[in-house]
PDB file of N, CA and C in Angstrom:
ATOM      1  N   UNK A   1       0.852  -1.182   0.000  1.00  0.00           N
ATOM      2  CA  UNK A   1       0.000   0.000   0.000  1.00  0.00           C
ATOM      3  C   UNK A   1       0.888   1.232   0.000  1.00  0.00           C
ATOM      4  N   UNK A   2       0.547   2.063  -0.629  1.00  0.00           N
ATOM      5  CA  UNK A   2       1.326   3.496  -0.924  1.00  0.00           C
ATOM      6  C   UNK A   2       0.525   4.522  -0.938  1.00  0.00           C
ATOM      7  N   UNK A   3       0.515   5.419  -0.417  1.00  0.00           N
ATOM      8  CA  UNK A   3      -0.263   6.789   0.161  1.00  0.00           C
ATOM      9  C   UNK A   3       0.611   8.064  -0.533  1.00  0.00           C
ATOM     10  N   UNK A   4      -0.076   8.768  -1.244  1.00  0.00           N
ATOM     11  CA  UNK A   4       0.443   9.943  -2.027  1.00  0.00           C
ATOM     12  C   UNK A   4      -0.402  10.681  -1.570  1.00  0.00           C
ATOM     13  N   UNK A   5      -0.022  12.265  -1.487  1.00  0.00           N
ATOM     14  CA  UNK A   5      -0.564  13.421  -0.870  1.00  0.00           C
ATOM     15  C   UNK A   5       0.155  14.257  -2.057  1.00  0.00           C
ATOM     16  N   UNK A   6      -1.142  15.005  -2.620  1.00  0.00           N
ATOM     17  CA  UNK A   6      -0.792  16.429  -4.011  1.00  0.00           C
ATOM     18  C   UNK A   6      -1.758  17.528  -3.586  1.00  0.00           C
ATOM     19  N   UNK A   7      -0.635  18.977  -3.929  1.00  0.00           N
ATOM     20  CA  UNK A   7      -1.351  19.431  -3.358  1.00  0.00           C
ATOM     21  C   UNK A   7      -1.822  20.490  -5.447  1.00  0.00           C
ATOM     22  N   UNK A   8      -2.486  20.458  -5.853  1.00  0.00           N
ATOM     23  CA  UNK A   8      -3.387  19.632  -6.228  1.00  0.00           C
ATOM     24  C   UNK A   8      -2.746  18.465  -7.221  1.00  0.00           C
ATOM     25  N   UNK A   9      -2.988  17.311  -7.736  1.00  0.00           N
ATOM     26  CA  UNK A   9      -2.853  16.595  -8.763  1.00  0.00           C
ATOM     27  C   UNK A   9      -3.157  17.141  -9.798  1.00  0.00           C
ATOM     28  N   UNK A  10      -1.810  16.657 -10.955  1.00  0.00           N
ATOM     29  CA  UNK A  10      -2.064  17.400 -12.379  1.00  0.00           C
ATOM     30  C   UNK A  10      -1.675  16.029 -13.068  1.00  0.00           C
ATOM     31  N   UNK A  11      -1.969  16.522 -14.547  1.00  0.00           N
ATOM     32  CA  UNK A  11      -1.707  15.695 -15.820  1.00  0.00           C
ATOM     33  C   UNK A  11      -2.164  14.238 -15.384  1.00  0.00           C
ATOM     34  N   UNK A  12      -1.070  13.107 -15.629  1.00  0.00           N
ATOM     35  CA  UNK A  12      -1.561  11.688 -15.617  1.00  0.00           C
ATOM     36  C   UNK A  12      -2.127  11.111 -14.201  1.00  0.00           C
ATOM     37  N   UNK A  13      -1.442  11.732 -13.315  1.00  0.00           N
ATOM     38  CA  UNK A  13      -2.551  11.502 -11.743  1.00  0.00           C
ATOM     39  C   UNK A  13      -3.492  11.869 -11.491  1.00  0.00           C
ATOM     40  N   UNK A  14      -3.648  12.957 -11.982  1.00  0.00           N
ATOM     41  CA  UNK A  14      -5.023  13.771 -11.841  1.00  0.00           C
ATOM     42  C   UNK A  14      -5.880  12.841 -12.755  1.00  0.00           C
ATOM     43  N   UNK A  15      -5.501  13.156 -14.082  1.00  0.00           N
ATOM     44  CA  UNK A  15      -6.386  12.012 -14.916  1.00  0.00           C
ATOM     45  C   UNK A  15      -6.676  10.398 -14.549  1.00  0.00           C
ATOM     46  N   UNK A  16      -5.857   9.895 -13.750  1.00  0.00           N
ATOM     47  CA  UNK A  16      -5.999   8.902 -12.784  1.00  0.00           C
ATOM     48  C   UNK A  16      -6.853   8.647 -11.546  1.00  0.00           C
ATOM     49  N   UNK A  17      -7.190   9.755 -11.384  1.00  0.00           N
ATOM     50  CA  UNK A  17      -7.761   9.894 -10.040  1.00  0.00           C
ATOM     51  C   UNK A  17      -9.283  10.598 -10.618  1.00  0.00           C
ATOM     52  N   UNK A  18      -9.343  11.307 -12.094  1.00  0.00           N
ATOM     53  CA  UNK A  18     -10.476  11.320 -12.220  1.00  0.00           C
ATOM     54  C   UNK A  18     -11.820  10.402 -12.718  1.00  0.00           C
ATOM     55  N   UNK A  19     -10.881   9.410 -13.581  1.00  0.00           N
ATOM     56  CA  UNK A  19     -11.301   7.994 -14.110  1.00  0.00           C
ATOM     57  C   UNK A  19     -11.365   7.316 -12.674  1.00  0.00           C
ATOM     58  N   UNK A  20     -10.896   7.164 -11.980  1.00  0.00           N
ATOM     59  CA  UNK A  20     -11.577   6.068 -10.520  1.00  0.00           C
ATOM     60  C   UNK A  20     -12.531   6.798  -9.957  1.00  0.00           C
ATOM     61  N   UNK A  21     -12.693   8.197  -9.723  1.00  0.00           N
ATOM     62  CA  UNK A  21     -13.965   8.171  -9.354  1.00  0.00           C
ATOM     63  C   UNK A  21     -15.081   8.155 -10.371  1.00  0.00           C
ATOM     64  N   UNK A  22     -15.301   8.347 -11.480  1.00  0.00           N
ATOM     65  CA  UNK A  22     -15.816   8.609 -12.455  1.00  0.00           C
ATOM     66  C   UNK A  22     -16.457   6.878 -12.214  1.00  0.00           C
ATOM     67  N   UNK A  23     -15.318   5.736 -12.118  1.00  0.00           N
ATOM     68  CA  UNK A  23     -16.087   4.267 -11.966  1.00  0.00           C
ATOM     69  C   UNK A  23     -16.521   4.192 -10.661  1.00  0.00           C
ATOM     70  N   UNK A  24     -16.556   5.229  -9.815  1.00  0.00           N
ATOM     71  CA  UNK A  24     -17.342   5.197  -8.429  1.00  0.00           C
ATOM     72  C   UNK A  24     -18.523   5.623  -8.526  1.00  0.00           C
ATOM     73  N   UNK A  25     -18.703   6.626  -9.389  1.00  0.00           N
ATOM     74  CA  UNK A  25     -20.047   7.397  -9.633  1.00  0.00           C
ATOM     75  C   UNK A  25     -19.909   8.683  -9.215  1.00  0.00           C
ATOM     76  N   UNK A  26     -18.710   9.609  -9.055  1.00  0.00           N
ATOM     77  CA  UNK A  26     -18.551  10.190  -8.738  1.00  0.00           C
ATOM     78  C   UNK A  26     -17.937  11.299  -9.786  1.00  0.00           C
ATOM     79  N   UNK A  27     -17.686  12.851  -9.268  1.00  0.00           N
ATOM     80  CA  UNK A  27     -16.928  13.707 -10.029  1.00  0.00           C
ATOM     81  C   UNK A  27     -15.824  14.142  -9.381  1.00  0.00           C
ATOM     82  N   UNK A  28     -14.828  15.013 -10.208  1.00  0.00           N
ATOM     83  CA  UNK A  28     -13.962  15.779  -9.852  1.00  0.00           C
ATOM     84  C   UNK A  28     -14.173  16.695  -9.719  1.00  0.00           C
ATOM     85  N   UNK A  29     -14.132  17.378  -7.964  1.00  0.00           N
ATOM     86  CA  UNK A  29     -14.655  18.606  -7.987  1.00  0.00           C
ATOM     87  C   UNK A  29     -13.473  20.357  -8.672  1.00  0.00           C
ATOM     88  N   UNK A  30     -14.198  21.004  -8.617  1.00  0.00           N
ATOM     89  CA  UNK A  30     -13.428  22.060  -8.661  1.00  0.00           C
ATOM     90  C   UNK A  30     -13.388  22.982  -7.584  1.00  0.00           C
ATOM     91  N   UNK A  31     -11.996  23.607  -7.765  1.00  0.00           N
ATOM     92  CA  UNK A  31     -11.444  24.135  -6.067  1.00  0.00           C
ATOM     93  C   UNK A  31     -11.177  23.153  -4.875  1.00  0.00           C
ATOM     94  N   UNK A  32     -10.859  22.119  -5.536  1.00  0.00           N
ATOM     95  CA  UNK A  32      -9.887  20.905  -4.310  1.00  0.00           C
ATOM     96  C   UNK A  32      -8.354  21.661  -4.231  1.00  0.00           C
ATOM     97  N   UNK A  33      -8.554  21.452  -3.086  1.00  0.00           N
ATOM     98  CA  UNK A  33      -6.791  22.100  -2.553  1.00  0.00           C
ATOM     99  C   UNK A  33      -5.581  20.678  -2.162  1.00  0.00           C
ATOM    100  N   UNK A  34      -6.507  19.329  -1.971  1.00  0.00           N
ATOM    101  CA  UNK A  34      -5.522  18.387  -2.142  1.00  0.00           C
ATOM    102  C   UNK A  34      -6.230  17.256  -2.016  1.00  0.00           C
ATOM    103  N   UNK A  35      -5.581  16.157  -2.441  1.00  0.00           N
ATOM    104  CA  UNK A  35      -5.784  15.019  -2.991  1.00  0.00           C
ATOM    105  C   UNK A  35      -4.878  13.717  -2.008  1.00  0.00           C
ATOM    106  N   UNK A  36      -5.259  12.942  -1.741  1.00  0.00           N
ATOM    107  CA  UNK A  36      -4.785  12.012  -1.019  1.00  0.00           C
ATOM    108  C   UNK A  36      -5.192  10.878  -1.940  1.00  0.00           C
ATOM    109  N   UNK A  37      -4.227  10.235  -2.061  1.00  0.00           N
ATOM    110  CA  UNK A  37      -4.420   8.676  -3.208  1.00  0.00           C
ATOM    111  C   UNK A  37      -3.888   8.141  -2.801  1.00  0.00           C
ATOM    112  N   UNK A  38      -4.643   6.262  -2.311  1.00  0.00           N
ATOM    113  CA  UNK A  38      -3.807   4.831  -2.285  1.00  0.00           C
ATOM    114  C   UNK A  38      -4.271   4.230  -3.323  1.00  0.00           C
ATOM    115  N   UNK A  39      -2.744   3.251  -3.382  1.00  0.00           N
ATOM    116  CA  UNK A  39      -2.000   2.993  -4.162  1.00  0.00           C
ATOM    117  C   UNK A  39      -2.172   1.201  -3.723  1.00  0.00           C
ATOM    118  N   UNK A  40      -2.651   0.582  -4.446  1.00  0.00           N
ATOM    119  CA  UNK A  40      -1.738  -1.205  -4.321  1.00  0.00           C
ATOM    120  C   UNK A  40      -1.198  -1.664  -5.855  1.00  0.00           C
ATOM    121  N   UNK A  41      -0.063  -1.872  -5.696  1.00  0.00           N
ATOM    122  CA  UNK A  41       0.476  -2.499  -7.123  1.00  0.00           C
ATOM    123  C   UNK A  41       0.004  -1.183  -8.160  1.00  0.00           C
ATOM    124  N   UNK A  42       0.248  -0.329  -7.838  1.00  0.00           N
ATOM    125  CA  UNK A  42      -0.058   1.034  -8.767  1.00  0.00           C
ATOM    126  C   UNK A  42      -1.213   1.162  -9.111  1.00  0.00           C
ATOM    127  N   UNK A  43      -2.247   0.466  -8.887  1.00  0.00           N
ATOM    128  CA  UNK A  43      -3.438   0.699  -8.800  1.00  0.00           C
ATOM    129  C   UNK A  43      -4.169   1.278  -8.066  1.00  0.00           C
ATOM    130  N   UNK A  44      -4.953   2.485  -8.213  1.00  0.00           N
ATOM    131  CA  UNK A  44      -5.791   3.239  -7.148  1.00  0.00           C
ATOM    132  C   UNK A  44      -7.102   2.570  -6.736  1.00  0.00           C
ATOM    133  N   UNK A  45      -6.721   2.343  -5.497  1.00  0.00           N
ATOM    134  CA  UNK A  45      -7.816   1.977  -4.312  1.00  0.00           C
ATOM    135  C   UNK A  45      -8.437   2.749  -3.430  1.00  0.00           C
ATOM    136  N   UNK A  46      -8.420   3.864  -3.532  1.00  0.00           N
ATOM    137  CA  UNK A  46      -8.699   4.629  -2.357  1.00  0.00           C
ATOM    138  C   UNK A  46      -8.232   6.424  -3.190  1.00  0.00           C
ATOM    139  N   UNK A  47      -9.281   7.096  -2.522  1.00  0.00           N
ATOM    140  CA  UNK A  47      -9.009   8.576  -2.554  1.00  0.00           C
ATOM    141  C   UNK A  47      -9.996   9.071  -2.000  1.00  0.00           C
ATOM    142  N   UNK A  48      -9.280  10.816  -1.628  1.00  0.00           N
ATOM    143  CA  UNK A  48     -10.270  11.484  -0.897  1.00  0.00           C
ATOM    144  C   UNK A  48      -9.577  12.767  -1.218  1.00  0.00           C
ATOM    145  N   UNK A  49     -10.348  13.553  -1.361  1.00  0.00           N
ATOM    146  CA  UNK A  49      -9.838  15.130  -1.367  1.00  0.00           C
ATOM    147  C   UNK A  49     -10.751  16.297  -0.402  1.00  0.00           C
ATOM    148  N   UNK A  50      -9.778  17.372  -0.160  1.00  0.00           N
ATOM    149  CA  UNK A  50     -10.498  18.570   0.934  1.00  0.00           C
ATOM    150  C   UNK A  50     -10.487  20.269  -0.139  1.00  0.00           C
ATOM    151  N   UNK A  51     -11.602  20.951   0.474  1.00  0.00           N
ATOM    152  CA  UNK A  51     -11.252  22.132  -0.016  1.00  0.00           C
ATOM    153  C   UNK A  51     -11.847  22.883   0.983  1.00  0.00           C
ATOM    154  N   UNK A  52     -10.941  23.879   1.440  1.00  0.00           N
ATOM    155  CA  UNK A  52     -10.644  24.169   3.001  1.00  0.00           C
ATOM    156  C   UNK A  52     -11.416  23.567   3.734  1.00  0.00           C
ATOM    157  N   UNK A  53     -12.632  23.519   4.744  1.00  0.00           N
ATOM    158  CA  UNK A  53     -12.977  23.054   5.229  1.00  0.00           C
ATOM    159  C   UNK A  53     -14.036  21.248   5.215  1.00  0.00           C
ATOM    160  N   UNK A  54     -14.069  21.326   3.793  1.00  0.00           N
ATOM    161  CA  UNK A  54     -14.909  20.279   3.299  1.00  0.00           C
ATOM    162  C   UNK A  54     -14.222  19.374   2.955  1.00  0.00           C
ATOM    163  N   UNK A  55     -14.824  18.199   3.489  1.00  0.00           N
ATOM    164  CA  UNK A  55     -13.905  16.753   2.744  1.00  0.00           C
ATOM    165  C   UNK A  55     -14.746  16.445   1.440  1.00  0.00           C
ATOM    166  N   UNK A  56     -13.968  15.761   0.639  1.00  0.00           N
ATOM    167  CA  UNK A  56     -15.006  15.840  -0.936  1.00  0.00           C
ATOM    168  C   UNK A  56     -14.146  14.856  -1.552  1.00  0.00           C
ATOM    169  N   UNK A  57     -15.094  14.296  -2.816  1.00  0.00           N
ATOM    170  CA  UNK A  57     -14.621  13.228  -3.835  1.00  0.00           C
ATOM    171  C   UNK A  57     -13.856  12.153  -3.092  1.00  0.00           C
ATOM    172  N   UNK A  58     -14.543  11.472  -1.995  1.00  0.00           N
ATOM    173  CA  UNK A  58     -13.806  10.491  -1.280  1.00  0.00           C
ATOM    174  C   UNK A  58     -14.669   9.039  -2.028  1.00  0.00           C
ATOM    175  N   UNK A  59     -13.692   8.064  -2.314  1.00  0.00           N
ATOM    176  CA  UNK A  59     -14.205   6.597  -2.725  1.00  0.00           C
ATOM    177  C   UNK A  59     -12.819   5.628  -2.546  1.00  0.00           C
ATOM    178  N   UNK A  60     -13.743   4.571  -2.216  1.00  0.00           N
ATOM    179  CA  UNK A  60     -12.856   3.133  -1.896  1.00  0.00           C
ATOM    180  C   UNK A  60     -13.222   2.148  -2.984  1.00  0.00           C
ATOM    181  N   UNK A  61     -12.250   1.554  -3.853  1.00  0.00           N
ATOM    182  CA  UNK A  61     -12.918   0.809  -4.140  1.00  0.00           C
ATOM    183  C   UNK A  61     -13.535  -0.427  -3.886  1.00  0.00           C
ATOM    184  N   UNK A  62     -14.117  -0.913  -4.260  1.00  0.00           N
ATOM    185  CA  UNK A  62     -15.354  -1.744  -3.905  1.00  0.00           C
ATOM    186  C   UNK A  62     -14.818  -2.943  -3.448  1.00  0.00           C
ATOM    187  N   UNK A  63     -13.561  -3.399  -3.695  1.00  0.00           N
ATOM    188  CA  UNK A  63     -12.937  -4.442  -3.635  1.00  0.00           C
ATOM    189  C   UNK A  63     -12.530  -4.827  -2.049  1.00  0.00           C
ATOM    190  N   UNK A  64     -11.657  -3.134  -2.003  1.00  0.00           N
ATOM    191  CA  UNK A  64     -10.890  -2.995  -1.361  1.00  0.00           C
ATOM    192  C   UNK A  64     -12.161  -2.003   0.382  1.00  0.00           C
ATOM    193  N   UNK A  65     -12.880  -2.149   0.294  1.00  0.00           N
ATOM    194  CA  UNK A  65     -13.571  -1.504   1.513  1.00  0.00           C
ATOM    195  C   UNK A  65     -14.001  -2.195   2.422  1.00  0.00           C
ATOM    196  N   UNK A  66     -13.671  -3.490   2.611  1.00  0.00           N
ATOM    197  CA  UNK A  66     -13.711  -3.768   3.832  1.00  0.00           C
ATOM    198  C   UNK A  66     -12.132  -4.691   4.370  1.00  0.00           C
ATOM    199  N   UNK A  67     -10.786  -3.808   3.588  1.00  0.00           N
ATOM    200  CA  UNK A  67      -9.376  -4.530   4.106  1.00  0.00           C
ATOM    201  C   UNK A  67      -8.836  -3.199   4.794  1.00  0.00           C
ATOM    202  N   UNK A  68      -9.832  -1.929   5.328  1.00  0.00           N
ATOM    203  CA  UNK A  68      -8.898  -1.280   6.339  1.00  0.00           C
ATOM    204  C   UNK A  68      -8.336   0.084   5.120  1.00  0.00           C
ATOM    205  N   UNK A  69      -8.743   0.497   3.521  1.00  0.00           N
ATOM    206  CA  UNK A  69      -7.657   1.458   2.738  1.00  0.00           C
ATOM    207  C   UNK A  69      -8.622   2.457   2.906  1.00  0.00           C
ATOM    208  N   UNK A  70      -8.966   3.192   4.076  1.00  0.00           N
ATOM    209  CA  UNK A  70      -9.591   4.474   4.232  1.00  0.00           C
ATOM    210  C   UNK A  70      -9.051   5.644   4.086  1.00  0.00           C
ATOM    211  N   UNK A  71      -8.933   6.336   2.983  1.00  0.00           N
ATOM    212  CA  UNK A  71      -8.349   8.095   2.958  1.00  0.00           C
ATOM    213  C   UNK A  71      -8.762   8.615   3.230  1.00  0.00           C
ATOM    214  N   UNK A  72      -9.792   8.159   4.352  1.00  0.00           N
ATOM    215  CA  UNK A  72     -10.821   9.463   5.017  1.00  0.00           C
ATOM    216  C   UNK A  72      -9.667   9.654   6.246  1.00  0.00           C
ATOM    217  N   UNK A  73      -9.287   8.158   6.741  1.00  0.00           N
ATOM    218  CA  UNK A  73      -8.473   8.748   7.864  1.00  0.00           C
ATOM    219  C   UNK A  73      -7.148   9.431   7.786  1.00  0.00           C
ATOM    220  N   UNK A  74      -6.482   9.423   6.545  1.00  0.00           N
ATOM    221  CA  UNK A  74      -5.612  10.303   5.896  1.00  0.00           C
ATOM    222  C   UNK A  74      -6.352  11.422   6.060  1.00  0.00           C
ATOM    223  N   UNK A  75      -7.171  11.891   5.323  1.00  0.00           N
ATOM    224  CA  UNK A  75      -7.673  12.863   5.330  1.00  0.00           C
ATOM    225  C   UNK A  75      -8.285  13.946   6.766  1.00  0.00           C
ATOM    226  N   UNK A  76      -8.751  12.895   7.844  1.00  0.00           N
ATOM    227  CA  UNK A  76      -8.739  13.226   9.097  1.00  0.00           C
ATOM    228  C   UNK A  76      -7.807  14.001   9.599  1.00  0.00           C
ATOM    229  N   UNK A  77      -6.510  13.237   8.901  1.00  0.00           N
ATOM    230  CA  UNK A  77      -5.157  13.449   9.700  1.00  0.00           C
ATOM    231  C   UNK A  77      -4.721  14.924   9.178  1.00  0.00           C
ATOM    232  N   UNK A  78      -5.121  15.594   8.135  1.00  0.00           N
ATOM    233  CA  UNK A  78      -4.751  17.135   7.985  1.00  0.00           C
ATOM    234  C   UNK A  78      -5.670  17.911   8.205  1.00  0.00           C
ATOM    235  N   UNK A  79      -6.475  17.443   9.045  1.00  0.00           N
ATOM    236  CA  UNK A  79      -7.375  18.466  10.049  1.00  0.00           C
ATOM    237  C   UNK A  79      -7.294  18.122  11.409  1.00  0.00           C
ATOM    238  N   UNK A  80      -6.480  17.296  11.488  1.00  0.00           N
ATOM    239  CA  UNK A  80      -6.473  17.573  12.878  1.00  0.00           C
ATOM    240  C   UNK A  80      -5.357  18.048  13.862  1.00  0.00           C
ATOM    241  N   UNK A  81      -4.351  19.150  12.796  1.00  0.00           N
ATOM    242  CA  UNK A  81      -3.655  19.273  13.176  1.00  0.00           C
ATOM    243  C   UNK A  81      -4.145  20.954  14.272  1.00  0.00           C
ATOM    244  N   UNK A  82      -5.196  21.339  14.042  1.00  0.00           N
ATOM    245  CA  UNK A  82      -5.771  22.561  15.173  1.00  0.00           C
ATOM    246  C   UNK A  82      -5.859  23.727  14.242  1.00  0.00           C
ATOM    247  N   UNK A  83      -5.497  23.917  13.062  1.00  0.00           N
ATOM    248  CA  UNK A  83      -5.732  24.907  12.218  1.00  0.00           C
ATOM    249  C   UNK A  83      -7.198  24.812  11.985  1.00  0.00           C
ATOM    250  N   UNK A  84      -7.528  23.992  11.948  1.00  0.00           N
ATOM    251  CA  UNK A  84      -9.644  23.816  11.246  1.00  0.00           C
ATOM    252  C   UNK A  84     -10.060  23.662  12.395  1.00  0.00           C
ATOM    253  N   UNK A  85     -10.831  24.265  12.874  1.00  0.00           N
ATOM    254  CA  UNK A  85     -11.559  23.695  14.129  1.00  0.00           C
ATOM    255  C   UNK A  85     -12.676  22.893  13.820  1.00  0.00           C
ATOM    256  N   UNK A  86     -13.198  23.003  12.324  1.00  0.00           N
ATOM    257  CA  UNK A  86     -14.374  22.413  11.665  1.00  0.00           C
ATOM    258  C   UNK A  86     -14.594  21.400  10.889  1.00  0.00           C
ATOM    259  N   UNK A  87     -14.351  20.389  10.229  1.00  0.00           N
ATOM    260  CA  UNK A  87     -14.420  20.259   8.641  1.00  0.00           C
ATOM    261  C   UNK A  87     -16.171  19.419   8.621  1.00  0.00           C
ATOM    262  N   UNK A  88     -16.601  19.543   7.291  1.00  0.00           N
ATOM    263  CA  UNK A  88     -17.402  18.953   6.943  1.00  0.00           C
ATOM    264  C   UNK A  88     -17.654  17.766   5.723  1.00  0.00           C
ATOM    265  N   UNK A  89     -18.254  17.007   6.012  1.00  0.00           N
ATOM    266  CA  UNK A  89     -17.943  15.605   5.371  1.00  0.00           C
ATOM    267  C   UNK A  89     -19.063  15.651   4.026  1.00  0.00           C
ATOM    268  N   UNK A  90     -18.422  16.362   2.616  1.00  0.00           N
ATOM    269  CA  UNK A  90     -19.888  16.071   1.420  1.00  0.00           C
ATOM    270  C   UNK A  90     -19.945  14.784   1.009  1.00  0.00           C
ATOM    271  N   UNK A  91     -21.211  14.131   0.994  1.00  0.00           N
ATOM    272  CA  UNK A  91     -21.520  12.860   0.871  1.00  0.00           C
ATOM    273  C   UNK A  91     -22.352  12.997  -0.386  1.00  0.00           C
ATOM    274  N   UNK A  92     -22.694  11.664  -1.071  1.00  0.00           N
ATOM    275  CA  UNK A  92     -24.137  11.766  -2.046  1.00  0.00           C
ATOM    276  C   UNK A  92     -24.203  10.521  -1.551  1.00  0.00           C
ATOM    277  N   UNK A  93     -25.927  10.187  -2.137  1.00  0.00           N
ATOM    278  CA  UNK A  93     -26.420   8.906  -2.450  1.00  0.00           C
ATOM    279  C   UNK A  93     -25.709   7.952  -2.936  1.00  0.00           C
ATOM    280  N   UNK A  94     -25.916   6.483  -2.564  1.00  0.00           N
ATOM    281  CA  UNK A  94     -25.401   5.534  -3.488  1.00  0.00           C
ATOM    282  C   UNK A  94     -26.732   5.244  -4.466  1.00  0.00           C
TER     283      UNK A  94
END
């Protein structure tokens, strides 16, 4: 497992990271300030992104969601350093 942090993703990662959520059902938002991506065997399993206070475009894949590859708790982890006193979690429907 390999954990990458961009602050934002461009060119072939970005385009990487927009095709996995895209097979989540999801979009790429605009005005993400960073991107957190796992990694198994170079394959993306996991992402989540924030824009200041909001967590956004988070998905696991389907495979991989119940072996523990959560980038939410990555993502936890750069708010909780006391700068945000807030964040909020955008969700949709499945």
């Amino acid at each position: 497992m390999n954990i990458e942090y961009r602050i934002p993703f461009s060119g072939k990662k970005l385009a990487g990271v927009v095709s996995f959520l895209k097979s989540s059902g999801l979009d790429y938002d605009d005005g993400i300030e960073f991107t957190i991506v796992v990694t198994e065997d170079d394959k993306i399993v996991a992402t989540g992104s924030g824009e200041r206070n909001i967590l956004k475009c988070i998905a696991v894949s389907e495979e991989y969601q119940s072996e523990g590859y959560s980038s939410i708790t990555s993502l936890l982890d750069e708010y909780s350093d006391g700068k945000t006193p807030k964040c909020f979690l955008n969700t949709c429907p499945k």
